[in-house]
Protein backbone atom coordinates (compact mmCIF):
# COMPACT_ATOMS: atom_id res chain seq x y z
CA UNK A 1 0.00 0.00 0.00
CA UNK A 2 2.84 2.14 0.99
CA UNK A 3 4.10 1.58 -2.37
CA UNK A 4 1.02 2.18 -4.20
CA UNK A 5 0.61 5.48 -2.31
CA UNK A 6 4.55 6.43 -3.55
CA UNK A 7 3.69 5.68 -6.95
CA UNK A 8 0.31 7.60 -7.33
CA UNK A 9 2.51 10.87 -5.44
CA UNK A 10 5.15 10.96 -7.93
CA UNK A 11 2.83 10.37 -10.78
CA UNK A 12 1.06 13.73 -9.12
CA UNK A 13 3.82 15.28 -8.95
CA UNK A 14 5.61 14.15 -12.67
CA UNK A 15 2.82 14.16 -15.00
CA UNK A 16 1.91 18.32 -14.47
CA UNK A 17 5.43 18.87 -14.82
CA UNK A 18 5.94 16.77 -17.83
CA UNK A 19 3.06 18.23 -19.52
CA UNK A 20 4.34 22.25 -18.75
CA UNK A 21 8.06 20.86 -20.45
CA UNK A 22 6.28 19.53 -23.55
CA UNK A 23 7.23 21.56 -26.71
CA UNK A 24 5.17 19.48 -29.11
CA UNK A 25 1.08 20.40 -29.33
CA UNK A 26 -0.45 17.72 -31.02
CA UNK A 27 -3.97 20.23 -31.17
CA UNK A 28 -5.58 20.49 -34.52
CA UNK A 29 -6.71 18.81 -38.18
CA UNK A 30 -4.61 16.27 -39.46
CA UNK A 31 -4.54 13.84 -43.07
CA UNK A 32 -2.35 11.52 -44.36
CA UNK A 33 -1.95 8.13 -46.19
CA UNK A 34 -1.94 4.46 -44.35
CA UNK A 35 -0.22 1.16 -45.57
CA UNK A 36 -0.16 -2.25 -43.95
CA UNK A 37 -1.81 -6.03 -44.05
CA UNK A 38 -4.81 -7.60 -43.06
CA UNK A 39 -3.87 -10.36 -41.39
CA UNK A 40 -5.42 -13.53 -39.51
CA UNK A 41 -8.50 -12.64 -41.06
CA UNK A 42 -11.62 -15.45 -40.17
CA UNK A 43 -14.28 -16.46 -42.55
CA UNK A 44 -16.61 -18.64 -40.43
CA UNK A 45 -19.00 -20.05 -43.67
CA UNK A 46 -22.67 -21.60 -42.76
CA UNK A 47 -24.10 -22.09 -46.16
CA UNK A 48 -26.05 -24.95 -47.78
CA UNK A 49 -27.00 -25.95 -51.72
CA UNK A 50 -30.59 -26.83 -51.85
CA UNK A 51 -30.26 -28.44 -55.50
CA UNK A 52 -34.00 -27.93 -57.44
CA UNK A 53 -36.36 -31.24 -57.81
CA UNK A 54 -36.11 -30.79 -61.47
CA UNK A 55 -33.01 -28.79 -61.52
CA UNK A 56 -30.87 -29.60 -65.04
CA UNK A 57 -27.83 -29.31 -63.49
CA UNK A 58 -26.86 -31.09 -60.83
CA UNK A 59 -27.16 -35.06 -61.51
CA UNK A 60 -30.03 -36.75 -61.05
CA UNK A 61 -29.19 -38.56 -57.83
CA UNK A 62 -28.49 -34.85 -56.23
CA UNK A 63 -32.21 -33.58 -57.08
CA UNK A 64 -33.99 -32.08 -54.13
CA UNK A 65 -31.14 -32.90 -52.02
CA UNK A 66 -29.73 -30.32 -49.32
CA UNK A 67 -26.26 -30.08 -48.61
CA UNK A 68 -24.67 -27.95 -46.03
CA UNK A 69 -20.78 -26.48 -45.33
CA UNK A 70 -20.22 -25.06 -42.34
CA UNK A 71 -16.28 -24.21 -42.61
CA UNK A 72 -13.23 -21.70 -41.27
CA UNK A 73 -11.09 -20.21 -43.39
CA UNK A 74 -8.07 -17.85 -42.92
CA UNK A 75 -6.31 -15.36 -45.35
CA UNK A 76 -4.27 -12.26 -45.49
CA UNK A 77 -3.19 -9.65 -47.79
CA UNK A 78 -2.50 -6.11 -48.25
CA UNK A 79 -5.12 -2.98 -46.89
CA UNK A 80 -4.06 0.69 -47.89
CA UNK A 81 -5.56 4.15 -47.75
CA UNK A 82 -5.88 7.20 -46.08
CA UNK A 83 -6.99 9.27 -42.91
CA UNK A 84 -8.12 12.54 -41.26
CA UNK A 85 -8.54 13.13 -38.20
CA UNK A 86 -8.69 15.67 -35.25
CA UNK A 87 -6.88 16.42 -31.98
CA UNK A 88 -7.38 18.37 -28.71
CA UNK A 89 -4.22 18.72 -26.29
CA UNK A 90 -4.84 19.09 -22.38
CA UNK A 91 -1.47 18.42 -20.63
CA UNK A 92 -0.45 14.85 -21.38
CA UNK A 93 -3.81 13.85 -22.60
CA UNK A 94 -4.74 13.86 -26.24
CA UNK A 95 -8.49 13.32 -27.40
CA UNK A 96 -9.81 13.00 -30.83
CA UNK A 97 -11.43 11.58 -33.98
CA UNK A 98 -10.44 10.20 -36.70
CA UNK A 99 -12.04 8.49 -39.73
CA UNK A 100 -10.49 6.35 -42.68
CA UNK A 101 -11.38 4.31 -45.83
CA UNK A 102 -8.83 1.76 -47.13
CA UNK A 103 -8.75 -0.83 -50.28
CA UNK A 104 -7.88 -4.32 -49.25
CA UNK A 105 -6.74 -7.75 -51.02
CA UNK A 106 -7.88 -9.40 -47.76
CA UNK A 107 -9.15 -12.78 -49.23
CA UNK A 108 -9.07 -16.92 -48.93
CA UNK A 109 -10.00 -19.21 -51.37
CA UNK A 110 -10.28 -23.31 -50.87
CA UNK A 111 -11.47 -26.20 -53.65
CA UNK A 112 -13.67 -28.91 -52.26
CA UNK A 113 -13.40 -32.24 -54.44
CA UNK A 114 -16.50 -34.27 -55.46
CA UNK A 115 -18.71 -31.56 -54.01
CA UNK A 116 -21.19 -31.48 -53.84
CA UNK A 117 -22.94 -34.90 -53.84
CA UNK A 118 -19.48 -36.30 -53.25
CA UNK A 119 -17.14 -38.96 -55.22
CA UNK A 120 -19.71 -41.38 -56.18
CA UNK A 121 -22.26 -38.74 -57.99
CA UNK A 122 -19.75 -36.04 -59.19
CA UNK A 123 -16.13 -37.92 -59.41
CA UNK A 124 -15.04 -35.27 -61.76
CA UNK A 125 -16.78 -32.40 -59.91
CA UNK A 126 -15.59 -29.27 -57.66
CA UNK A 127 -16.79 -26.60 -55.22
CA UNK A 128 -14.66 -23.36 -55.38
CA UNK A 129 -15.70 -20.68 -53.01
CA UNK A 130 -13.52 -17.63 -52.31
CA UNK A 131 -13.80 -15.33 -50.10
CA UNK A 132 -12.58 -11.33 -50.18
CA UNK A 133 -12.42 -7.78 -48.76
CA UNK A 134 -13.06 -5.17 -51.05
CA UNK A 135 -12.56 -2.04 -48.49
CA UNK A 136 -13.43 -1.26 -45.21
CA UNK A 137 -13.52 2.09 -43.59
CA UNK A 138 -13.86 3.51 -39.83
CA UNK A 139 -14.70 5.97 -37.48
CA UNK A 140 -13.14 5.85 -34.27
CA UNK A 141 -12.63 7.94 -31.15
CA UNK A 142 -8.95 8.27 -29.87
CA UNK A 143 -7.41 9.08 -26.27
CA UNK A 144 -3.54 9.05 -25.23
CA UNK A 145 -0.85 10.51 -23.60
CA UNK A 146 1.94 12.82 -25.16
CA UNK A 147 5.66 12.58 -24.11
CA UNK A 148 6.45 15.73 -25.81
CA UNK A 149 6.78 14.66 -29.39
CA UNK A 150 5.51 10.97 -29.30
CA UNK A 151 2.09 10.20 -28.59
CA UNK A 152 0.62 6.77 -27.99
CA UNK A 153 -3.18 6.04 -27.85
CA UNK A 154 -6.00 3.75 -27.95
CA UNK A 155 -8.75 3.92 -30.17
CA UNK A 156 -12.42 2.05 -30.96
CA UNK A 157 -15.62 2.59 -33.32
CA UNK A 158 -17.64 1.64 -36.11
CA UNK A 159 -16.31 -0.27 -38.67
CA UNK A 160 -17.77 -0.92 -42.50
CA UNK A 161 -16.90 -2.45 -45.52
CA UNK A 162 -17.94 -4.57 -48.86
CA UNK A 163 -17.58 -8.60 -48.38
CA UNK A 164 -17.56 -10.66 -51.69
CA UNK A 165 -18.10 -14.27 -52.17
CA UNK A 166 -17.36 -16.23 -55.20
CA UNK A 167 -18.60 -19.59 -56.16
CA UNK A 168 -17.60 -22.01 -58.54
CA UNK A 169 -19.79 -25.78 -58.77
CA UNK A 170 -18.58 -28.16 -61.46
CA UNK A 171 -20.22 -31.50 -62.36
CA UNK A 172 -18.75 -33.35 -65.45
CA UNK A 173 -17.26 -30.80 -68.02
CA UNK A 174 -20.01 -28.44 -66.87
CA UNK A 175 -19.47 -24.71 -64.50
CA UNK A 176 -21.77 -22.55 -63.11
CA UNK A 177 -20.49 -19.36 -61.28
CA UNK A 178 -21.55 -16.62 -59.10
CA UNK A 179 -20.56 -13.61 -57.37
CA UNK A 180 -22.45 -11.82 -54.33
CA UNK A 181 -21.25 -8.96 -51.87
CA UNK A 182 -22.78 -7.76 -48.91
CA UNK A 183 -22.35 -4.24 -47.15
CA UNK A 184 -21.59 -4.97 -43.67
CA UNK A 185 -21.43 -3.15 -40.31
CA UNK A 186 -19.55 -4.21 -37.81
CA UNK A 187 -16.41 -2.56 -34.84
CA UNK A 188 -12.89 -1.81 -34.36
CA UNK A 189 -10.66 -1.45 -31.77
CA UNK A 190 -6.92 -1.17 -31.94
CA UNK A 191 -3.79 0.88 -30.61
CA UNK A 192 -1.27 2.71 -31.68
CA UNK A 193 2.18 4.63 -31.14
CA UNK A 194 3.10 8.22 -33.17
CA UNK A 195 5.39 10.44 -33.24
CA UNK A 196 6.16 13.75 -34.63
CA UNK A 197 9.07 14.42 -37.60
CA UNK A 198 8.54 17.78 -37.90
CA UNK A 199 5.67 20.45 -36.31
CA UNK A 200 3.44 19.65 -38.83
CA UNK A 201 4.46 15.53 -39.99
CA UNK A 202 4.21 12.75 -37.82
CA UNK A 203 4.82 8.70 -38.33
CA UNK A 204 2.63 6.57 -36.86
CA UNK A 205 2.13 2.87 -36.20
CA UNK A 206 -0.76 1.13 -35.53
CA UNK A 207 -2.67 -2.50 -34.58
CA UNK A 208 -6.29 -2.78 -34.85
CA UNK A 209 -9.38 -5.66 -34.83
CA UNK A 210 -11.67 -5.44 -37.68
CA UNK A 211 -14.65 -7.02 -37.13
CA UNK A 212 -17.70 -6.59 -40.23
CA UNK A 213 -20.21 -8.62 -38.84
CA UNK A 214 -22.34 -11.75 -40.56
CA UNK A 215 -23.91 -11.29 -44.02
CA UNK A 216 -25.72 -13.38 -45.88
CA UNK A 217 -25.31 -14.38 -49.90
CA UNK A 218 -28.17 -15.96 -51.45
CA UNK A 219 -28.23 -17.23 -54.97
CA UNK A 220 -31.24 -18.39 -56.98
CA UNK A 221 -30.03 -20.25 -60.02
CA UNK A 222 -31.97 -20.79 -63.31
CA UNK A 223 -32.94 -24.32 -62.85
CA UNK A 224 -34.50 -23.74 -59.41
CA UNK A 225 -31.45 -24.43 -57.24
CA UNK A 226 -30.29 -22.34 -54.12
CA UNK A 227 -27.44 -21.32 -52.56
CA UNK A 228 -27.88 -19.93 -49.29
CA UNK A 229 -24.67 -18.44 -46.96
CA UNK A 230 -23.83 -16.34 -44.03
CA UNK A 231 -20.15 -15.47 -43.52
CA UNK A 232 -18.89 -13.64 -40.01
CA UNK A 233 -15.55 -11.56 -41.05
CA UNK A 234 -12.66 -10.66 -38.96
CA UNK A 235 -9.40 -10.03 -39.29
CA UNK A 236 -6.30 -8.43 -37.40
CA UNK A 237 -4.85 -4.63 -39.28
CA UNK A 238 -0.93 -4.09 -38.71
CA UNK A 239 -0.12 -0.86 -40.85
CA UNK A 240 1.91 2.72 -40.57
CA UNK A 241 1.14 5.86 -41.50
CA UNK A 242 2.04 9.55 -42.62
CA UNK A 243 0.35 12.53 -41.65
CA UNK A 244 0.29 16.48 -41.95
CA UNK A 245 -0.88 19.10 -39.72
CA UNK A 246 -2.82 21.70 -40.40
């Protein structure tokens, strides 16, 4: 306790002090330009084929069959963009906003043999699905602490962004294809570490947690045959950053 007590006095004592040395306001606009990967991103896939009675496709033995996939799959890939944002100085602590919008390769693609219906009714068949992240954007609050010229800082908000998922079914020689996306609406939280070049540039670099929520892709093909999905999307943000103050 007497420890504790210690502790908490100097930090009374050191923080006002540190905060009348600083040279470095970080108070006002800001913009710049982010680079970095999306990485250990999770598509959790529930989905299910619910082939037509007299669908034309699919082989006989498959019609007005059901078959579900309920899989995980992980990817990576590169996420890049830019920023603006807004801080207000008091002493150490720094509040603001900041919003971004960033393209992405994010993706993860996987081939299923004999699916579906499996070896015996499609031996020379395939299920491709793929799964990608167009671009996702945010709007977060921020709060840190300035040492002078570096400034580190948590941040959390509301995260969005455009989901696509391809698939591919083969049976024989024969393909059918399909694309769907889904606008989703989801969070973010994440930290981060910056520091200031010049009075008006800073480097920055950050980690955040991406998550876009479950969306669903439904397909209605010609021949009366459905494809039905829902895929949940995460995935982990590493990048760095320039900015300039206005």
């Amino acid at each position: 306790m007497q420890k504790l007590m210690l502790a908490a006095a100097v930090a009374a004592i050191t923080l006002p002090a540190a905060a009348e040395a600083q040279t470095h306001d970080w108070t006002g606009f800001y913009a710049g330009v982010t680079a970095g990967q999306g990485r250990e991103a999770d598509f959790d896939l529930d989905a299910v084929l619910e082939v037509a009675p007299e669908g034309t496709f699919f082989p006989a033995p498959l019609a007005g069959g059901t078959f579900p996939t309920q899989r995980s799959f992980g990817g990576d890939g590169f996420v890049g963009g830019a920023h603006a944002g807004w801080n207000m100085q008091s002493g150490w602590l720094v509040l603001g906003g900041e919003v971004d919008l960033q393209t992405s390769d994010v993706g993860s693609s996987i081939s299923i043999p004999n699916a579906p219906g499996g070896a015996v009714n499609n031996p020379d068949g395939f299920t491709d699905l793929s799964f990608g992240i167009d671009y996702y954007g945010t709007a977060r609050a921020r709060a840190g602490v300035a040492f002078d010229w570096a400034h580190v800082y948590g941040t959390g908000g509301v995260a969005y962004g455009k989901v696509e998922f391809d698939r591919n079914y083969r049976v024989g020689a024969a393909e059918i294809r399909d694309r769907a996306t889904s606008n989703r609406t989801g969070w973010t939280v994440g930290a981060g570490a910056e520091y200031a070049v010049t009075d008006r540039i800073s480097v920055r670099g950050e980690y955040s947690r991406v998550d876009l929520g479950s969306g669903s892709f439904d397909t209605a093909y010609e021949d009366g045959t459905i494809g039905r999905a829902s895929i949940d999307t995460q995935f982990d943000v590493v990048r760095g950053g320039v900015s300039l103050r206005f």
